[in-house]
PDB file of N, CA and C in Angstrom:
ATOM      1  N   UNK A   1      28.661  17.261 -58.925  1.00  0.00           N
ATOM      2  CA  UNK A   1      28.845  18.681 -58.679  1.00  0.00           C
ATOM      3  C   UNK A   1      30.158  19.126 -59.310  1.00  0.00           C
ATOM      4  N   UNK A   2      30.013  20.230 -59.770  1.00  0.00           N
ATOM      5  CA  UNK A   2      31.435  20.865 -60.530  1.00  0.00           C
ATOM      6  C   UNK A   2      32.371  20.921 -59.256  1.00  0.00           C
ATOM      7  N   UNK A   3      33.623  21.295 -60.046  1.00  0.00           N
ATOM      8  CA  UNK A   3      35.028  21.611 -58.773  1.00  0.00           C
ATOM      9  C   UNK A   3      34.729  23.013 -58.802  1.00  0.00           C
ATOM     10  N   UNK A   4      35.044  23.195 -57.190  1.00  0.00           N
ATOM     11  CA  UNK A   4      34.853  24.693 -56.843  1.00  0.00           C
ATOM     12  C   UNK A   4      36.567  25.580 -57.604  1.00  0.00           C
ATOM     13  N   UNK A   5      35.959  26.421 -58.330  1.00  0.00           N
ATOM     14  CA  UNK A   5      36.576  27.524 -58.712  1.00  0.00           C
ATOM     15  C   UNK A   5      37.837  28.686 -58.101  1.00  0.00           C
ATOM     16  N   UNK A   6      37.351  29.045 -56.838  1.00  0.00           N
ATOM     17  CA  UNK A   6      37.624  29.934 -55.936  1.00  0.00           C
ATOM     18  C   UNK A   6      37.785  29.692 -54.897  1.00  0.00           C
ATOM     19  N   UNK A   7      38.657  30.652 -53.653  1.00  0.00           N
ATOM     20  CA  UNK A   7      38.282  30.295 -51.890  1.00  0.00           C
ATOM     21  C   UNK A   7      37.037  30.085 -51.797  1.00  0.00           C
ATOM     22  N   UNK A   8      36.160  30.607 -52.116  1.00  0.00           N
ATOM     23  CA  UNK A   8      35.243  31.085 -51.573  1.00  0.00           C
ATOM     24  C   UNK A   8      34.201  29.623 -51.297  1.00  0.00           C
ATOM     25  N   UNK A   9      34.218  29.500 -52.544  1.00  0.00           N
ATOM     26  CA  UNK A   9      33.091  28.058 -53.062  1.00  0.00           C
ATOM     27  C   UNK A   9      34.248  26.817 -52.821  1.00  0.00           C
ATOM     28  N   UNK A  10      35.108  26.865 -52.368  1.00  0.00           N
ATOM     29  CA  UNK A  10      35.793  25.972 -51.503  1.00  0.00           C
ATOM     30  C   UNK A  10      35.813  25.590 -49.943  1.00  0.00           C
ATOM     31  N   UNK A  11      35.787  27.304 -49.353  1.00  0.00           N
ATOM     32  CA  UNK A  11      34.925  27.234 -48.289  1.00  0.00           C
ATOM     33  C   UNK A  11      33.915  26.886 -48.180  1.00  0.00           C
ATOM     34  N   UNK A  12      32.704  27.377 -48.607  1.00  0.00           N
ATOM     35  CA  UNK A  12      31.327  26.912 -48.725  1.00  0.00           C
ATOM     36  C   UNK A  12      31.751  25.627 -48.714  1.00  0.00           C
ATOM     37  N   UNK A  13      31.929  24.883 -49.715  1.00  0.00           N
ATOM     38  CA  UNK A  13      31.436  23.195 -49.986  1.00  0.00           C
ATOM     39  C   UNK A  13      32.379  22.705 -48.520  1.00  0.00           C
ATOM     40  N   UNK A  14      33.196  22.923 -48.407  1.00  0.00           N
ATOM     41  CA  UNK A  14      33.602  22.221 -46.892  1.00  0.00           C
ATOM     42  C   UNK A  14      32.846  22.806 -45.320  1.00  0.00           C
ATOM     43  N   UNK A  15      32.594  24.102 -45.329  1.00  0.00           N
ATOM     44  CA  UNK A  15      31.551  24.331 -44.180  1.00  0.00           C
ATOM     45  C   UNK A  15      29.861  23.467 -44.270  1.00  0.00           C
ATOM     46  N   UNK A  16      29.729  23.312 -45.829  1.00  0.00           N
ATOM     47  CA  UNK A  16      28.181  22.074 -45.532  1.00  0.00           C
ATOM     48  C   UNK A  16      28.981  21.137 -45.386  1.00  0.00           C
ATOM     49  N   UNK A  17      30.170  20.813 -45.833  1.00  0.00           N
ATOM     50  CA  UNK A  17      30.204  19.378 -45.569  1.00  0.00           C
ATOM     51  C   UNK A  17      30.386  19.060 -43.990  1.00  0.00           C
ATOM     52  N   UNK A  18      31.136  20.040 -43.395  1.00  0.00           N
ATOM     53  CA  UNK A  18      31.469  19.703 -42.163  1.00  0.00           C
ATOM     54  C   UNK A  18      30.008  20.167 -41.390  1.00  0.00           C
ATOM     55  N   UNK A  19      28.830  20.819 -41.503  1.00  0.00           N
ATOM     56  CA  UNK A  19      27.487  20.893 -41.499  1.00  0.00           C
ATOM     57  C   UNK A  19      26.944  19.956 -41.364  1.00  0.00           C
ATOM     58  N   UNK A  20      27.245  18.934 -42.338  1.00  0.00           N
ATOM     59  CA  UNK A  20      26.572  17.526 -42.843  1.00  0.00           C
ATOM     60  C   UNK A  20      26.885  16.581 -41.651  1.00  0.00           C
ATOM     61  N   UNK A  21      28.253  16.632 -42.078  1.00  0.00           N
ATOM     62  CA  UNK A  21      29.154  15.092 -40.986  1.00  0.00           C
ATOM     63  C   UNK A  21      28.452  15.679 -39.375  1.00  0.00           C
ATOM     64  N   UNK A  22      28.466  17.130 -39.022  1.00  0.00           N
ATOM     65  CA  UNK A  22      27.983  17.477 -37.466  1.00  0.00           C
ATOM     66  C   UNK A  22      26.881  16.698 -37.181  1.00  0.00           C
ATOM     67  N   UNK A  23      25.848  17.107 -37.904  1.00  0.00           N
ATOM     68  CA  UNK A  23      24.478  16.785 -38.437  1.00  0.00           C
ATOM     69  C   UNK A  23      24.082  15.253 -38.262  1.00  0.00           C
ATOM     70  N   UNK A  24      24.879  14.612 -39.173  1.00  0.00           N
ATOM     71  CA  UNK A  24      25.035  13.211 -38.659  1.00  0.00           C
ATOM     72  C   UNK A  24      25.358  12.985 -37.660  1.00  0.00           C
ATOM     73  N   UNK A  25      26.545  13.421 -37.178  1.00  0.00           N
ATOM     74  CA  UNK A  25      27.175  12.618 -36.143  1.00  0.00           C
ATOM     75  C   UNK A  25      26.290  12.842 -34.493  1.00  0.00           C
ATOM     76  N   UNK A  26      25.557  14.636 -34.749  1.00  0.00           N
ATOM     77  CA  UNK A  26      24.581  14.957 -33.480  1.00  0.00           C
ATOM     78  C   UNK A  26      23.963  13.466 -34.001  1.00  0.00           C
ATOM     79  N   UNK A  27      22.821  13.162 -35.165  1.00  0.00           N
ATOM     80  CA  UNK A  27      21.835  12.503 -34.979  1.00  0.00           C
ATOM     81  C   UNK A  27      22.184  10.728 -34.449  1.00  0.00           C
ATOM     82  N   UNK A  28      23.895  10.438 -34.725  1.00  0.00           N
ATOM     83  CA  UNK A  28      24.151   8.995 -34.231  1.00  0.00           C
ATOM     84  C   UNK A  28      24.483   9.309 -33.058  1.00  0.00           C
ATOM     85  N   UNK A  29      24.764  10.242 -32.118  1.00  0.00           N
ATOM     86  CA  UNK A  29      24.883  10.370 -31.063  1.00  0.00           C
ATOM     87  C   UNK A  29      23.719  10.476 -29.802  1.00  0.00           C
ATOM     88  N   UNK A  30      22.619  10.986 -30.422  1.00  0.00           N
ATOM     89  CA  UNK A  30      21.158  10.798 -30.255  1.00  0.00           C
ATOM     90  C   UNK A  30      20.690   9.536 -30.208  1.00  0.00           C
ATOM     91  N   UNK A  31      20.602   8.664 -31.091  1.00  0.00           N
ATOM     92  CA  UNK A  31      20.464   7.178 -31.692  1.00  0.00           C
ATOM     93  C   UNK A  31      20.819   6.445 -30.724  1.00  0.00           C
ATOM     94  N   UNK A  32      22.391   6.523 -30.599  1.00  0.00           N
ATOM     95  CA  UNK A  32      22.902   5.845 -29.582  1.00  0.00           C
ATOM     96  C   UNK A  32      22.795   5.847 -28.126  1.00  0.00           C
ATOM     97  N   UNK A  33      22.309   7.126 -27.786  1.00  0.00           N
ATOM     98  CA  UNK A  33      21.861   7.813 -26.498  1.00  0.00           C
ATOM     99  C   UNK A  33      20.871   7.015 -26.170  1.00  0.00           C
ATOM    100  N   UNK A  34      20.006   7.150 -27.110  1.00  0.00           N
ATOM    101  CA  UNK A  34      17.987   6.493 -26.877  1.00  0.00           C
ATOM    102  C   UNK A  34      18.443   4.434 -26.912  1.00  0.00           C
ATOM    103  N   UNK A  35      19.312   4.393 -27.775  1.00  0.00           N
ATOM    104  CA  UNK A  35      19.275   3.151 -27.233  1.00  0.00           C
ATOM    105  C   UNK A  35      20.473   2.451 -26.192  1.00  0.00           C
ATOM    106  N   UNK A  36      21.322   3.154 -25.875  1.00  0.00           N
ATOM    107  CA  UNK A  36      21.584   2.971 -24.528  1.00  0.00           C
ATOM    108  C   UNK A  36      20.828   2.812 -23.312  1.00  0.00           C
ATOM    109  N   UNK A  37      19.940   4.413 -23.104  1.00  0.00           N
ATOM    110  CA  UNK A  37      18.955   4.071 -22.409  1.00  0.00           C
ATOM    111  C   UNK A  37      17.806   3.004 -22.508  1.00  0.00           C
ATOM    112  N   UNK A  38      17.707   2.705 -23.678  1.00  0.00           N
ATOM    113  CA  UNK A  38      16.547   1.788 -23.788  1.00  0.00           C
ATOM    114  C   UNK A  38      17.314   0.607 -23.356  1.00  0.00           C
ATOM    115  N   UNK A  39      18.217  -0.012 -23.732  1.00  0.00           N
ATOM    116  CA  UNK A  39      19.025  -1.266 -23.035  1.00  0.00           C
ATOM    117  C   UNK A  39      19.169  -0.858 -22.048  1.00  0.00           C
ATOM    118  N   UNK A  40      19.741   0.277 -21.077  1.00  0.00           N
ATOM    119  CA  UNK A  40      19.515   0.192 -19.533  1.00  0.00           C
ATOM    120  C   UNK A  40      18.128   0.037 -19.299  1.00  0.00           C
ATOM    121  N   UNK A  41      17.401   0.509 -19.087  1.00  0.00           N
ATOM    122  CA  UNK A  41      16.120   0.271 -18.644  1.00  0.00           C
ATOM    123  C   UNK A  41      15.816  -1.489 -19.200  1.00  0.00           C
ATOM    124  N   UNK A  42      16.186  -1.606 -19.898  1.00  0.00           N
ATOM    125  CA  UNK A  42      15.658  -2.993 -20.453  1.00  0.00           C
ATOM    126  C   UNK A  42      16.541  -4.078 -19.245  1.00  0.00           C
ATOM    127  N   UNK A  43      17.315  -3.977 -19.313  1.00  0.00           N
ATOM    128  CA  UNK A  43      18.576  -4.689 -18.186  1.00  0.00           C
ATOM    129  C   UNK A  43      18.219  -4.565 -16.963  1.00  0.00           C
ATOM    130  N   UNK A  44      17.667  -3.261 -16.555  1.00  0.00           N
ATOM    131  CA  UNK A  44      17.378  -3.363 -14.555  1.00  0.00           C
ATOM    132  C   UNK A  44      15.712  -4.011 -14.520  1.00  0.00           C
ATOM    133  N   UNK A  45      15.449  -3.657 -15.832  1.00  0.00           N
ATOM    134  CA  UNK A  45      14.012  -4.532 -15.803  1.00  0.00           C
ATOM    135  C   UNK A  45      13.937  -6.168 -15.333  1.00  0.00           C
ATOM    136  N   UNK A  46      15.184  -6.325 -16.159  1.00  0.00           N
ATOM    137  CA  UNK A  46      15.458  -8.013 -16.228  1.00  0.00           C
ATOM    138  C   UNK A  46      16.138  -8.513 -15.102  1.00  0.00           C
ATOM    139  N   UNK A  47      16.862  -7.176 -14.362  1.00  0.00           N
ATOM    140  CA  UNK A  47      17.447  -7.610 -12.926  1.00  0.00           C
ATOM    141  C   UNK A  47      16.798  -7.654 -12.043  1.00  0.00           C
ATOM    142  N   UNK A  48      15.616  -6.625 -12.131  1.00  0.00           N
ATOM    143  CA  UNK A  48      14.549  -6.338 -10.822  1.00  0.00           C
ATOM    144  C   UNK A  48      13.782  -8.205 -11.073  1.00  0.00           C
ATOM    145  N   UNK A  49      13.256  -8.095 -12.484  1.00  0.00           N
ATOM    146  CA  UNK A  49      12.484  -9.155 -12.600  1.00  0.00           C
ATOM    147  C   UNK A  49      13.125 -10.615 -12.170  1.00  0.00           C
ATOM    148  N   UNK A  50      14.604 -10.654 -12.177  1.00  0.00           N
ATOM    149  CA  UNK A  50      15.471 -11.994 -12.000  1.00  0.00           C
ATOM    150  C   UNK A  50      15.239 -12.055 -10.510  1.00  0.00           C
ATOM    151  N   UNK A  51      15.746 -11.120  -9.832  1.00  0.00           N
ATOM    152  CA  UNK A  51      16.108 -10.519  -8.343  1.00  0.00           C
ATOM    153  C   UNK A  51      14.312 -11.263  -7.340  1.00  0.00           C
ATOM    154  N   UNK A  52      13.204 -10.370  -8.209  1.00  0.00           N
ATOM    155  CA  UNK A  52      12.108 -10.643  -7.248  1.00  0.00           C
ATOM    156  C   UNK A  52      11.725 -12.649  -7.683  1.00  0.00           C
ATOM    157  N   UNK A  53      11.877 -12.862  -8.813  1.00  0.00           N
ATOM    158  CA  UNK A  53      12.053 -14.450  -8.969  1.00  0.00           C
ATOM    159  C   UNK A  53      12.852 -15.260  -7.956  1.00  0.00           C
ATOM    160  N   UNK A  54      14.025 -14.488  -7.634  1.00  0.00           N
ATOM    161  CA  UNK A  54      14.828 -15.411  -6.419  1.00  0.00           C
ATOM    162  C   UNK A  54      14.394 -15.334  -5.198  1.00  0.00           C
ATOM    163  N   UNK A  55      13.679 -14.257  -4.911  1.00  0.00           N
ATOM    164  CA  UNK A  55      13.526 -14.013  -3.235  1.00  0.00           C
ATOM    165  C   UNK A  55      11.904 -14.419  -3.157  1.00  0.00           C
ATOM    166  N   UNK A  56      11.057 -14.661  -4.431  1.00  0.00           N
ATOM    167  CA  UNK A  56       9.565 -15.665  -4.160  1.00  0.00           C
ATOM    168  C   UNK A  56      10.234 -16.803  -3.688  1.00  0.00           C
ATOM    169  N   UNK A  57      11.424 -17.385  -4.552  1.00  0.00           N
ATOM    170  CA  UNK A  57      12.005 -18.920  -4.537  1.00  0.00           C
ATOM    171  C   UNK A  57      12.554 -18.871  -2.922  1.00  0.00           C
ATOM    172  N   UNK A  58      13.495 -17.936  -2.783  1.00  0.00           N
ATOM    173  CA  UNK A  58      13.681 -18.300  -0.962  1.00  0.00           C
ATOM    174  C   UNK A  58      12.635 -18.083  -0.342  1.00  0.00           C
ATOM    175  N   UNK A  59      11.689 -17.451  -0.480  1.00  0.00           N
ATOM    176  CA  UNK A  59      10.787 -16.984   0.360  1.00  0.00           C
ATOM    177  C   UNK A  59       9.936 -18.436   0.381  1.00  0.00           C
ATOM    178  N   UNK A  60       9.291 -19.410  -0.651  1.00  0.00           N
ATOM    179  CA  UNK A  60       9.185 -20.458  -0.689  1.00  0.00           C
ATOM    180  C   UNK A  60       9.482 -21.743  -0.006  1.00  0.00           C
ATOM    181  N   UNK A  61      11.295 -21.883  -0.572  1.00  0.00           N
ATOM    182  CA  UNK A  61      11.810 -22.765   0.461  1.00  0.00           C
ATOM    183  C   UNK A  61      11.720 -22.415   1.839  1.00  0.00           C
ATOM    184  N   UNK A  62      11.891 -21.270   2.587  1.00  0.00           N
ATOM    185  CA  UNK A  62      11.869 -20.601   3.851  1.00  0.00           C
ATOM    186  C   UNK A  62      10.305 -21.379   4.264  1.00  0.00           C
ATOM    187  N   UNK A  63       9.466 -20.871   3.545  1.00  0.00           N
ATOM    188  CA  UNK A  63       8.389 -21.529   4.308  1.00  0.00           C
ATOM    189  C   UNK A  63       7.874 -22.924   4.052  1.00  0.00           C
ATOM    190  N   UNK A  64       8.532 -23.591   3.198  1.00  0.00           N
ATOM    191  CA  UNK A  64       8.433 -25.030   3.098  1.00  0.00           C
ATOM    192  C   UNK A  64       9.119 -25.751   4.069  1.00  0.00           C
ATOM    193  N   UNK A  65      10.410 -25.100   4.427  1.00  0.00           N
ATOM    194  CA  UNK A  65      11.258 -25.722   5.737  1.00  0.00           C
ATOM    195  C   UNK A  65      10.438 -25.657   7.304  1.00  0.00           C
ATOM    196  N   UNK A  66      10.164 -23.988   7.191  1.00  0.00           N
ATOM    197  CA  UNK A  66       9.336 -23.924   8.212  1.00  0.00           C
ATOM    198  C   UNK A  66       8.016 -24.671   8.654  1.00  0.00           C
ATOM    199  N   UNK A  67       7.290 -25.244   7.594  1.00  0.00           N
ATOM    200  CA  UNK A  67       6.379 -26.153   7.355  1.00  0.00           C
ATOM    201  C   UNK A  67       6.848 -27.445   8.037  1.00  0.00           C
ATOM    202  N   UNK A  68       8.428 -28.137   7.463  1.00  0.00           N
ATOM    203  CA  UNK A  68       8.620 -29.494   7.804  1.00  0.00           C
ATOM    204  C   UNK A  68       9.037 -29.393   9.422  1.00  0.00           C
ATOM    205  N   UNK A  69       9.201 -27.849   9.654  1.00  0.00           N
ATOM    206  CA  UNK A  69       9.844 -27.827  10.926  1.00  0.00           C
ATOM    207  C   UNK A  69       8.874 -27.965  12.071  1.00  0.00           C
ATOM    208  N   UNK A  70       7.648 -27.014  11.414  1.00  0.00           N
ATOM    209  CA  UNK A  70       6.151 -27.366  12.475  1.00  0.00           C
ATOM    210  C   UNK A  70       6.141 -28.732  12.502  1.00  0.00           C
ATOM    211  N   UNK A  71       5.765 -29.035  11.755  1.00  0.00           N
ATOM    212  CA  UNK A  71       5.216 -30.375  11.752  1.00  0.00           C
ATOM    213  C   UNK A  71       5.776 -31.435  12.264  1.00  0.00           C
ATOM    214  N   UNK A  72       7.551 -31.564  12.336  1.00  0.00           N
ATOM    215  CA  UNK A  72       8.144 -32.347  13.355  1.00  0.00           C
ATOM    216  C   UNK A  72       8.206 -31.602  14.763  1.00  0.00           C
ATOM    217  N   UNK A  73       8.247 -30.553  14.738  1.00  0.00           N
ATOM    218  CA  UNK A  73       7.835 -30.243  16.394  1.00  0.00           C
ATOM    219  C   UNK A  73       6.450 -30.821  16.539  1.00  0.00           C
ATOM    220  N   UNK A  74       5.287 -30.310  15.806  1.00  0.00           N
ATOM    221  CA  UNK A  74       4.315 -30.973  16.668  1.00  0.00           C
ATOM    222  C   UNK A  74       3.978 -32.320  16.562  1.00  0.00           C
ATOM    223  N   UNK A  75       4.797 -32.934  15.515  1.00  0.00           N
ATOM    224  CA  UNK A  75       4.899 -34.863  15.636  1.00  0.00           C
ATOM    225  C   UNK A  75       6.067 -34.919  17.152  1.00  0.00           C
ATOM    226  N   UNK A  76       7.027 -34.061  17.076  1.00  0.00           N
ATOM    227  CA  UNK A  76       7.517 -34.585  18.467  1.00  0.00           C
ATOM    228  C   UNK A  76       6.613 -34.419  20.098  1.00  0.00           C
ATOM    229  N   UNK A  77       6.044 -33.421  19.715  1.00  0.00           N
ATOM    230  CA  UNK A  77       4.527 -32.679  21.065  1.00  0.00           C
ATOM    231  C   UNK A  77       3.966 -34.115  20.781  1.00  0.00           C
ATOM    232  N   UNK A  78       3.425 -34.471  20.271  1.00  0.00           N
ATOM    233  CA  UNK A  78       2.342 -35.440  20.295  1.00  0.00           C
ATOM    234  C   UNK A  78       3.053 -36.483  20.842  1.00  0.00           C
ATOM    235  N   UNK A  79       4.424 -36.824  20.172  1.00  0.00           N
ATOM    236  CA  UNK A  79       4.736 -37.974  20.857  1.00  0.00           C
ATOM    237  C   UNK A  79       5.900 -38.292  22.325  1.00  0.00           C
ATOM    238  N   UNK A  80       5.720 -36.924  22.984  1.00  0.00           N
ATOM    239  CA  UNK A  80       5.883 -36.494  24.411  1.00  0.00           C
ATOM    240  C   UNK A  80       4.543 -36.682  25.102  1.00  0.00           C
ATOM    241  N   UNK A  81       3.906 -35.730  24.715  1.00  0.00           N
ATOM    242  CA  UNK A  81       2.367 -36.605  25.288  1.00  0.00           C
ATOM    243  C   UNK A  81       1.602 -37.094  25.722  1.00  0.00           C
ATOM    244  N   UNK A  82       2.230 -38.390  24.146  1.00  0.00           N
ATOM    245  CA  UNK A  82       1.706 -40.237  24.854  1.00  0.00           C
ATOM    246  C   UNK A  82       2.533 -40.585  25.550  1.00  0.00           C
ATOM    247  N   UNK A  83       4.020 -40.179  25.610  1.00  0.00           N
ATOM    248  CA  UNK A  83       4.974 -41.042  26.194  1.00  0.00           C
ATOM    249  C   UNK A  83       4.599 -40.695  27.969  1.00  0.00           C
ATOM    250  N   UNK A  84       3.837 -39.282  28.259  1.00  0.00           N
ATOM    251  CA  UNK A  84       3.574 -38.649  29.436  1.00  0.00           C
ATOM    252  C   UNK A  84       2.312 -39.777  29.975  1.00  0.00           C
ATOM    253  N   UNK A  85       1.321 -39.870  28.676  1.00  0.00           N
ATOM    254  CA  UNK A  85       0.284 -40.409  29.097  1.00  0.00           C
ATOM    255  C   UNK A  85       0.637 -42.012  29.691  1.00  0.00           C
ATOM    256  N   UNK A  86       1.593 -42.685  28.641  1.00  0.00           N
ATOM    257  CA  UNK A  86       2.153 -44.188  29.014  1.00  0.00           C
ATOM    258  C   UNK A  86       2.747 -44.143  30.680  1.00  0.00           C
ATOM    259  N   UNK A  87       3.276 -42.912  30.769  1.00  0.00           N
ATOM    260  CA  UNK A  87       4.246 -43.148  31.841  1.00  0.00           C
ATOM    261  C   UNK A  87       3.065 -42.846  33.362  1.00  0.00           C
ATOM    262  N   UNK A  88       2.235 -41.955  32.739  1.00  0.00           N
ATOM    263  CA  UNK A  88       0.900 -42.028  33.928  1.00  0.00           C
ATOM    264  C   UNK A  88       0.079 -43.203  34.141  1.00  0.00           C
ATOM    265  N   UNK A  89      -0.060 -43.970  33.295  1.00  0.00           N
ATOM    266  CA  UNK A  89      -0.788 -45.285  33.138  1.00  0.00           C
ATOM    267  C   UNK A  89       0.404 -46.667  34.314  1.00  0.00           C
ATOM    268  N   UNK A  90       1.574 -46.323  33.667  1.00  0.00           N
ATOM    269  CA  UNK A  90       2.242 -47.124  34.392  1.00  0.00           C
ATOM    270  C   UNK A  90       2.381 -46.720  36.155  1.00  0.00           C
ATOM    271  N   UNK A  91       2.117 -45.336  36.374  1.00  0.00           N
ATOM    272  CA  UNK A  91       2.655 -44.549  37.746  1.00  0.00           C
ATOM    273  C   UNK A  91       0.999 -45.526  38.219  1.00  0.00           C
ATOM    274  N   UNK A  92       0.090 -45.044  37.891  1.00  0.00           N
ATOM    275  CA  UNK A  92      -1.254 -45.487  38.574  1.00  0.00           C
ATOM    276  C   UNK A  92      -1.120 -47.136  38.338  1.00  0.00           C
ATOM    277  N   UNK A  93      -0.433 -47.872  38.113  1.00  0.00           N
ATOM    278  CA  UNK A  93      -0.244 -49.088  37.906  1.00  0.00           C
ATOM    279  C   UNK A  93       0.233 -50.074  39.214  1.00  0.00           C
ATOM    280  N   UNK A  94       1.466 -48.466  39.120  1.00  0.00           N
ATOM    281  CA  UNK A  94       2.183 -48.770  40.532  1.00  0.00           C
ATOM    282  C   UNK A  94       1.675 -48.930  41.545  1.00  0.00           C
ATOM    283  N   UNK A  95       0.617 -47.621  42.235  1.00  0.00           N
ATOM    284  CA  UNK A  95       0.083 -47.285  43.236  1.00  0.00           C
ATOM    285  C   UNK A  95      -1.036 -48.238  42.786  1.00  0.00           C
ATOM    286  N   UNK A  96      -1.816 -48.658  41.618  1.00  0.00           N
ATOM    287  CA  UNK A  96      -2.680 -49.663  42.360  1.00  0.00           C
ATOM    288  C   UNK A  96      -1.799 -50.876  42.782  1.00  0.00           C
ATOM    289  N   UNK A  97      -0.934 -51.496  42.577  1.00  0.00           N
ATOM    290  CA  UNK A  97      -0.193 -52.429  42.858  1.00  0.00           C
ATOM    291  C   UNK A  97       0.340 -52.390  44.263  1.00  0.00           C
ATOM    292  N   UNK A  98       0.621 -51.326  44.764  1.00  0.00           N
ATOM    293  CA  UNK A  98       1.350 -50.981  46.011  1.00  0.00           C
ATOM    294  C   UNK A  98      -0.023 -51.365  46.756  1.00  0.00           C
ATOM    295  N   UNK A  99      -1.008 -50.251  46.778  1.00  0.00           N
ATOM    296  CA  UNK A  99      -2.694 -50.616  47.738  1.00  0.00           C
ATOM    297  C   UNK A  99      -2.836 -52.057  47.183  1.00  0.00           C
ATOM    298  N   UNK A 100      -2.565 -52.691  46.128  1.00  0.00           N
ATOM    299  CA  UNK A 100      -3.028 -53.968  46.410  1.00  0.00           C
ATOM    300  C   UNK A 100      -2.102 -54.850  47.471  1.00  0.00           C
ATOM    301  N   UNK A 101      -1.094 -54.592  47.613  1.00  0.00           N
ATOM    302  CA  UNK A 101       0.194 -55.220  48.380  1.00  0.00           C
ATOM    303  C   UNK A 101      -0.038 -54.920  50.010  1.00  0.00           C
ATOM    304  N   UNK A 102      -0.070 -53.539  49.907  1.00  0.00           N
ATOM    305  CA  UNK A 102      -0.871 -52.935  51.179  1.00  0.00           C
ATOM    306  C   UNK A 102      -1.849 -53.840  51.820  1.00  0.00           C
ATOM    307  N   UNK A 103      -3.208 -54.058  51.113  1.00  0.00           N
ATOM    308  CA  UNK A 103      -4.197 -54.678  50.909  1.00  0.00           C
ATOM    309  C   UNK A 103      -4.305 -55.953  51.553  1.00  0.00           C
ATOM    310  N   UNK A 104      -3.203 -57.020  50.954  1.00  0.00           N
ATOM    311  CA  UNK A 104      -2.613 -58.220  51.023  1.00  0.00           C
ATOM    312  C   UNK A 104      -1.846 -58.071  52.409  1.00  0.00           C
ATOM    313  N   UNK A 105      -0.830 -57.272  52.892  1.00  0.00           N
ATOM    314  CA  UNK A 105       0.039 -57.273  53.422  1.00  0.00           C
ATOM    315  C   UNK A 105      -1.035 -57.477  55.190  1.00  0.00           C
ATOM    316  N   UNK A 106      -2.111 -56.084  54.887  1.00  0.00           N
ATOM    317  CA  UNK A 106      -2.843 -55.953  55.734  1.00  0.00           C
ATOM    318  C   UNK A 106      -3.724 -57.460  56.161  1.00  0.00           C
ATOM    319  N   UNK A 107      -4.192 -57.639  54.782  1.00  0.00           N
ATOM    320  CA  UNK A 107      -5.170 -58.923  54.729  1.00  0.00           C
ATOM    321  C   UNK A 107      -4.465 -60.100  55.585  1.00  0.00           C
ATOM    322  N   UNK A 108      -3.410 -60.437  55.936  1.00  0.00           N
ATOM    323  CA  UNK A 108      -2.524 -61.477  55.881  1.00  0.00           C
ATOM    324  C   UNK A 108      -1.759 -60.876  57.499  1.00  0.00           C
ATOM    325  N   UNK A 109      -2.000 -60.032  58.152  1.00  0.00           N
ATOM    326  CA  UNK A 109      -1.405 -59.979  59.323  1.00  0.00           C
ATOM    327  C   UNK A 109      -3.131 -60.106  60.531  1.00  0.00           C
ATOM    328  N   UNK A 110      -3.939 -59.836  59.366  1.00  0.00           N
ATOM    329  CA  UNK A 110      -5.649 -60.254  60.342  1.00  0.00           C
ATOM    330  C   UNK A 110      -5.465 -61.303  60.377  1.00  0.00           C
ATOM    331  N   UNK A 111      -5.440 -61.930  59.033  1.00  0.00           N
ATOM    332  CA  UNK A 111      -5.584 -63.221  59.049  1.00  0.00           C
ATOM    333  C   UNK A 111      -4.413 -64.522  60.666  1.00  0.00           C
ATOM    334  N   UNK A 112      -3.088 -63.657  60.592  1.00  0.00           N
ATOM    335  CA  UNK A 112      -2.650 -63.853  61.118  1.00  0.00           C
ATOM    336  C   UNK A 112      -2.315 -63.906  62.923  1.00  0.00           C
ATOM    337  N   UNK A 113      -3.299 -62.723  63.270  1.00  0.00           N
ATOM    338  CA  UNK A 113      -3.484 -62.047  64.153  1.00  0.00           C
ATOM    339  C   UNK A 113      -4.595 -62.406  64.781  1.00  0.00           C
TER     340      UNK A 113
END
């Protein structure tokens, strides 16, 4: 382009230019806008998605513990129980032992008598 001549066409060529650089600078400011937002949204995506990955994983262990926890309570139930049932076996053990003593005791004062 020739050198401007006059004010005039000196003005001009610096009002497009400063036209131009606006022009640009609106459209990198735009640019940068859309992909800001697009990296935010991309980022809480990846936080929501990290976030619900951790709380399946506790939610998991939570009920895997709770699992080992049933299951030794009711291995300890079961083996209260038998220990109830052993200790009834031995109580009726007693009392037949006692009526047999009874039994004897009685048997043995006829005999005596």
């Amino acid at each position: 382009m020739d050198e401007p001549t006059n004010c005039s066409d000196h003005f001009e060529l610096f009002k497009s230019d400063i036209e131009t650089r606006s022009s640009e600078l609106m459209q990198h400011l735009e640019s940068s806008r859309n992909t800001f937002w697009e990296n935010l949204h991309a980022c809480r995506e990846y936080v929501i998605e990290r976030i619900n990955f951790l709380f399946s994983e506790l939610e998991s262990q939570a009920l895997y513990e709770q699992k080992l926890i049933d299951d030794k309570a009711q291995e300890l139930g079961i083996d209260i129980m038998n220990t109830f049932e052993r200790i009834g076996a031995c109580v009726s053990t007693i009392d037949a032992c006692k009526q047999s003593l009874k039994n004897l005791s009685f048997d043995a004062r006829v005999a005596k008598g």
